[in-house]
Protein backbone atom coordinates (compact mmCIF):
# COMPACT_ATOMS: atom_id res chain seq x y z
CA UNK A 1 13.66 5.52 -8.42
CA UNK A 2 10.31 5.41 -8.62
CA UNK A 3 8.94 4.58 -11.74
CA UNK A 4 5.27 6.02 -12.04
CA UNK A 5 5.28 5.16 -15.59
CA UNK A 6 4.93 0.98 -14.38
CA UNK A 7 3.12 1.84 -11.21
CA UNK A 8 -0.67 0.12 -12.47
CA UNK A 9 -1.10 -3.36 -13.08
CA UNK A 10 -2.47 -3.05 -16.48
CA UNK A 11 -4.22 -5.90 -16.68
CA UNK A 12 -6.61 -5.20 -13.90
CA UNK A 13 -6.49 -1.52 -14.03
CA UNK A 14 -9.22 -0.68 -16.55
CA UNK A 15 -10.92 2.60 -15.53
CA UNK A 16 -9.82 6.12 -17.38
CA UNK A 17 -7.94 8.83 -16.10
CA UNK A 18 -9.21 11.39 -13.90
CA UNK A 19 -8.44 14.98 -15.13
CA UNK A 20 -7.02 18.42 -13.94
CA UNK A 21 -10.69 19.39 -13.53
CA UNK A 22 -11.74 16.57 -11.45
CA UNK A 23 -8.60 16.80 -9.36
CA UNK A 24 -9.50 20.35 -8.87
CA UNK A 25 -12.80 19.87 -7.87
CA UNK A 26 -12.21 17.09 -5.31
CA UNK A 27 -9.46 19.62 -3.59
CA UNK A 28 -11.86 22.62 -3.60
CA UNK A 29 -14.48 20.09 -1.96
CA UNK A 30 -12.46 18.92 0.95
CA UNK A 31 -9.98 21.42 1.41
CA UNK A 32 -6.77 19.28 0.82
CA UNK A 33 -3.72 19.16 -1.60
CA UNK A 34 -3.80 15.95 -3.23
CA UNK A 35 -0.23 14.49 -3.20
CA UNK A 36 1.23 15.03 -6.62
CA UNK A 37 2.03 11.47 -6.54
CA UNK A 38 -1.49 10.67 -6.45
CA UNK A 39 -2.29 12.95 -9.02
CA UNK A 40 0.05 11.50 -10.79
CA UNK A 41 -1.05 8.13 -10.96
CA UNK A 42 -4.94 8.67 -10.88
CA UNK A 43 -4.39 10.37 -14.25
CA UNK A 44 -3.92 7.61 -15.63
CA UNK A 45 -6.36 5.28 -14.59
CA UNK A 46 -9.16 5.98 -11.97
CA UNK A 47 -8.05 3.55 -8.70
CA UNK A 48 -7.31 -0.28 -9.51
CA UNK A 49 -4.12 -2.75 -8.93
CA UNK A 50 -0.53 -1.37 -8.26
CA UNK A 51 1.56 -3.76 -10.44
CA UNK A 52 2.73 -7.09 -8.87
CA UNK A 53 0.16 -6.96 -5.84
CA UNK A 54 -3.14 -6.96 -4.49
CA UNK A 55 -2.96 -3.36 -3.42
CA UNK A 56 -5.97 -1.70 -4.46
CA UNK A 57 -5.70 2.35 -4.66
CA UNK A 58 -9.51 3.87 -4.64
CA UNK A 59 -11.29 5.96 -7.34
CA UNK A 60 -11.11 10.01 -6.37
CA UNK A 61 -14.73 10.05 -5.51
CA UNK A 62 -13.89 7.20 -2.65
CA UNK A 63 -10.82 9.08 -1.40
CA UNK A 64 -13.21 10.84 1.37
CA UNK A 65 -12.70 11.69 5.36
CA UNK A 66 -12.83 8.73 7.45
CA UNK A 67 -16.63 8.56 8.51
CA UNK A 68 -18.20 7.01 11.62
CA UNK A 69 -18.10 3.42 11.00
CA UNK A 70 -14.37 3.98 10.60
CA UNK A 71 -14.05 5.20 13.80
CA UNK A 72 -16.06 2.52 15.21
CA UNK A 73 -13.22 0.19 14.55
CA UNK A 74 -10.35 2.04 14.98
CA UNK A 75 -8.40 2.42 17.88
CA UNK A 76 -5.51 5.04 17.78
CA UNK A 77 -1.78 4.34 18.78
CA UNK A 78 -0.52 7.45 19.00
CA UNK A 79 -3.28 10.39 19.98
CA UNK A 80 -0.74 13.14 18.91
CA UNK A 81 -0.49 11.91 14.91
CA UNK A 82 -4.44 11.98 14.52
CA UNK A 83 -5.19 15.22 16.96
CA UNK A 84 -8.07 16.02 14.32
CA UNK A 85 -9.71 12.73 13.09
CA UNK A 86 -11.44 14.82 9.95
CA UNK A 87 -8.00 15.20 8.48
CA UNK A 88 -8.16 10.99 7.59
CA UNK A 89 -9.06 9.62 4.37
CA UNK A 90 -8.77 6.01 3.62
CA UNK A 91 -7.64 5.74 0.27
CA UNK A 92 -6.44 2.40 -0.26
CA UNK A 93 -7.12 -1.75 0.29
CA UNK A 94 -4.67 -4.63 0.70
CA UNK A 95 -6.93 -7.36 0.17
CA UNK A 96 -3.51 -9.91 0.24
CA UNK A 97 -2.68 -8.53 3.63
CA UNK A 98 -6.78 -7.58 4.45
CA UNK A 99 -5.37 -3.69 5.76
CA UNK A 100 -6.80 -0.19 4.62
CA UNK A 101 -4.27 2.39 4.29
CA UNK A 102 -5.54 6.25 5.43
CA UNK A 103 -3.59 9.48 3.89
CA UNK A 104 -2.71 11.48 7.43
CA UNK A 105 -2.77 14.93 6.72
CA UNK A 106 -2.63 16.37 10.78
CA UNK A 107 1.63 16.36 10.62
CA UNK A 108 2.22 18.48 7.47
CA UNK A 109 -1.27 20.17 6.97
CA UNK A 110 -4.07 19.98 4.41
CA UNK A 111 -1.42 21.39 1.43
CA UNK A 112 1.13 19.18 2.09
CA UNK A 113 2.30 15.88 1.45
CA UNK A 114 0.39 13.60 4.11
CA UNK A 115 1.89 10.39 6.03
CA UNK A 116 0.31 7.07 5.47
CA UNK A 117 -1.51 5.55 8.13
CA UNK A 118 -2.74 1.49 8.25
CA UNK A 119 -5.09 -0.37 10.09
CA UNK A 120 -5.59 -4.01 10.26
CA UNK A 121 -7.94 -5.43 12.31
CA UNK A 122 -11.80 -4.76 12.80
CA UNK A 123 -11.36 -3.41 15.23
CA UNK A 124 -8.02 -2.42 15.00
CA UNK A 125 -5.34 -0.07 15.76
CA UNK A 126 -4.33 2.47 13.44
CA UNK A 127 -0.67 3.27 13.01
CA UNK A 128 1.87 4.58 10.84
CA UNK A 129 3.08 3.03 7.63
CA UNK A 130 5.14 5.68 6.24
CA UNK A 131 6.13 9.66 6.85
CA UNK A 132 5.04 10.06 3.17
CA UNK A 133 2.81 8.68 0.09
CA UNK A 134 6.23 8.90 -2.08
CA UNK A 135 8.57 6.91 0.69
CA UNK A 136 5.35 4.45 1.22
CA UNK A 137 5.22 3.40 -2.76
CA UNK A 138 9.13 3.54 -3.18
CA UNK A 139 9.28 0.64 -0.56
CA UNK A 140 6.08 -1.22 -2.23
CA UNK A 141 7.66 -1.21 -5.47
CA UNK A 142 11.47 -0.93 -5.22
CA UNK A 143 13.14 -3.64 -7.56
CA UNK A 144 16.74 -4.33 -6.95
CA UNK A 145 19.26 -5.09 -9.61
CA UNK A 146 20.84 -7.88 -7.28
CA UNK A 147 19.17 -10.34 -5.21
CA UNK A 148 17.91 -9.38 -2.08
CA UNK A 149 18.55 -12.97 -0.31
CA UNK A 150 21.26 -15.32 -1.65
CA UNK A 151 18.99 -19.16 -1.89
CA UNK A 152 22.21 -20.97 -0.99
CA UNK A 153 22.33 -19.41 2.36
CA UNK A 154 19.65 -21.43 3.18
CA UNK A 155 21.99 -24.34 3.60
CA UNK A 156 23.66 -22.67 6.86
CA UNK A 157 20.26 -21.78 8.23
CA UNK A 158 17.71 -24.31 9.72
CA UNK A 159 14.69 -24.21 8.01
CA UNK A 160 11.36 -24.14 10.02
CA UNK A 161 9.06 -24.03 7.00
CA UNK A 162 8.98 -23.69 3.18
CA UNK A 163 6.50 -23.43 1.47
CA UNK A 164 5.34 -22.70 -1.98
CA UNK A 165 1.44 -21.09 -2.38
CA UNK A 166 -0.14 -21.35 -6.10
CA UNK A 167 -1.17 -18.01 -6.70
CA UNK A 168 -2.52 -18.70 -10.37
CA UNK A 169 -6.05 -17.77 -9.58
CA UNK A 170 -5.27 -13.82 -9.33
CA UNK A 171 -1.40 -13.61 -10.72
CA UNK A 172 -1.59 -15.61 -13.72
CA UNK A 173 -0.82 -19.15 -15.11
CA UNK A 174 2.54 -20.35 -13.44
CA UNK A 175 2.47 -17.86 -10.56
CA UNK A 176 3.19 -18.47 -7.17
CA UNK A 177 5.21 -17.53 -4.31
CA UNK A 178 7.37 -19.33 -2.11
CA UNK A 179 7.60 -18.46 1.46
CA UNK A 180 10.31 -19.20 3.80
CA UNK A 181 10.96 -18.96 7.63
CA UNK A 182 14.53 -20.22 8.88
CA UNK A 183 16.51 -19.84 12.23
CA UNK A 184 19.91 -17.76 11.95
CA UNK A 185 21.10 -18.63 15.23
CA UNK A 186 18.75 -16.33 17.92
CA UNK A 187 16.92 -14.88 15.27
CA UNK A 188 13.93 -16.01 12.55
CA UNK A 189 14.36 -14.62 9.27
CA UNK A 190 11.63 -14.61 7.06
CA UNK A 191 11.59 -15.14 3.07
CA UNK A 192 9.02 -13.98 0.42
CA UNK A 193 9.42 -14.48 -3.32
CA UNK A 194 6.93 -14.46 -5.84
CA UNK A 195 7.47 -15.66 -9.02
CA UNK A 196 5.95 -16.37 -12.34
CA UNK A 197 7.06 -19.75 -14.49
């Protein structure tokens, strides 16, 4: 489950709430449903962190139709999921990963819950991250009650690199994550835990 309740990083995530009446007004001007998750979350603080990454969700007023420049630099995968480019708004920066991430509204309509579309590159092609906002922040933020990857297995796998990045200067004293990239016969599987001493 998703727990909207954890979803900002409070540390970073300063700015106030939007309210009802801003939400409103921001609908009215471009003619879309904001998801509810959205609505959700921006009521209690104005854009800023997610918890636990660099994932930066915009204020309301910067959640606006993809404009020119944005279409100077995007390429499109799949002409059938953007058939009207107006119906794109960025809302969201990775700046770990260096991707925006565009609410698609052309699948479900402008009063329905929109996919989540991610570009890359400058230029770059834009695809799909997720069929919805919800299914796109359950992944980001779903914590298991078991490990995901038992360490020990790493003795029966040969290890191509491992490697441990200090990420103190935006996580915190003690924080870092360790990244690791081992052969399982034909295949590469890839490791990524971040931790905090």
């Amino acid at each position: 489950m998703l727990d909207l309740d954890r979803f900002w990083d409070e540390e970073e995530t300063t700015a106030s709430g939007v309210t009802k009446a801003q939400i409103a007004a921001w609908q009215t001007r471009h003619g879309a449903a904001l998801p509810k998750l959205l609505k959700k979350v921006l009521s209690q603080h104005n854009g800023g962190y997610v918890r636990e990454t660099r994932f930066r969700v915009f204020p309301l007023d910067e959640i606006v139709p993809a404009d020119g420049e944005f279409w100077e630099l995007a390429s499109i995968e799949n002409e059938d999921e953007v058939a009207d480019k107006a119906l794109l708004f960025p809302f969201a920066w990775d700046e770990e990963l260096g991707g925006q991430y565009i609410l698609n509204f052309n699948a479900a309509g402008l009063r329905d819950d929109p996919s989540v579309m991610r570009i890359y590159s400058d230029p770059g092609e834009l695809r799909r991250a997720s069929k919805s906002l919800k299914k796109f922040f359950f992944k980001m933020l779903c914590v298991s009650d078991t490990p995901v990857f038992d360490w020990k297995e790493l003795e029966s796998l040969t290890v191509i690199t491992d490697e441990t990045l200090d990420d103190s200067y935006w996580q915190g004293p003690g924080a870092h994550t360790r990244n690791v990239l081992a052969r399982d016969g034909d295949h590469l599987r890839a490791v990524r835990v971040r931790r905090e001493d």
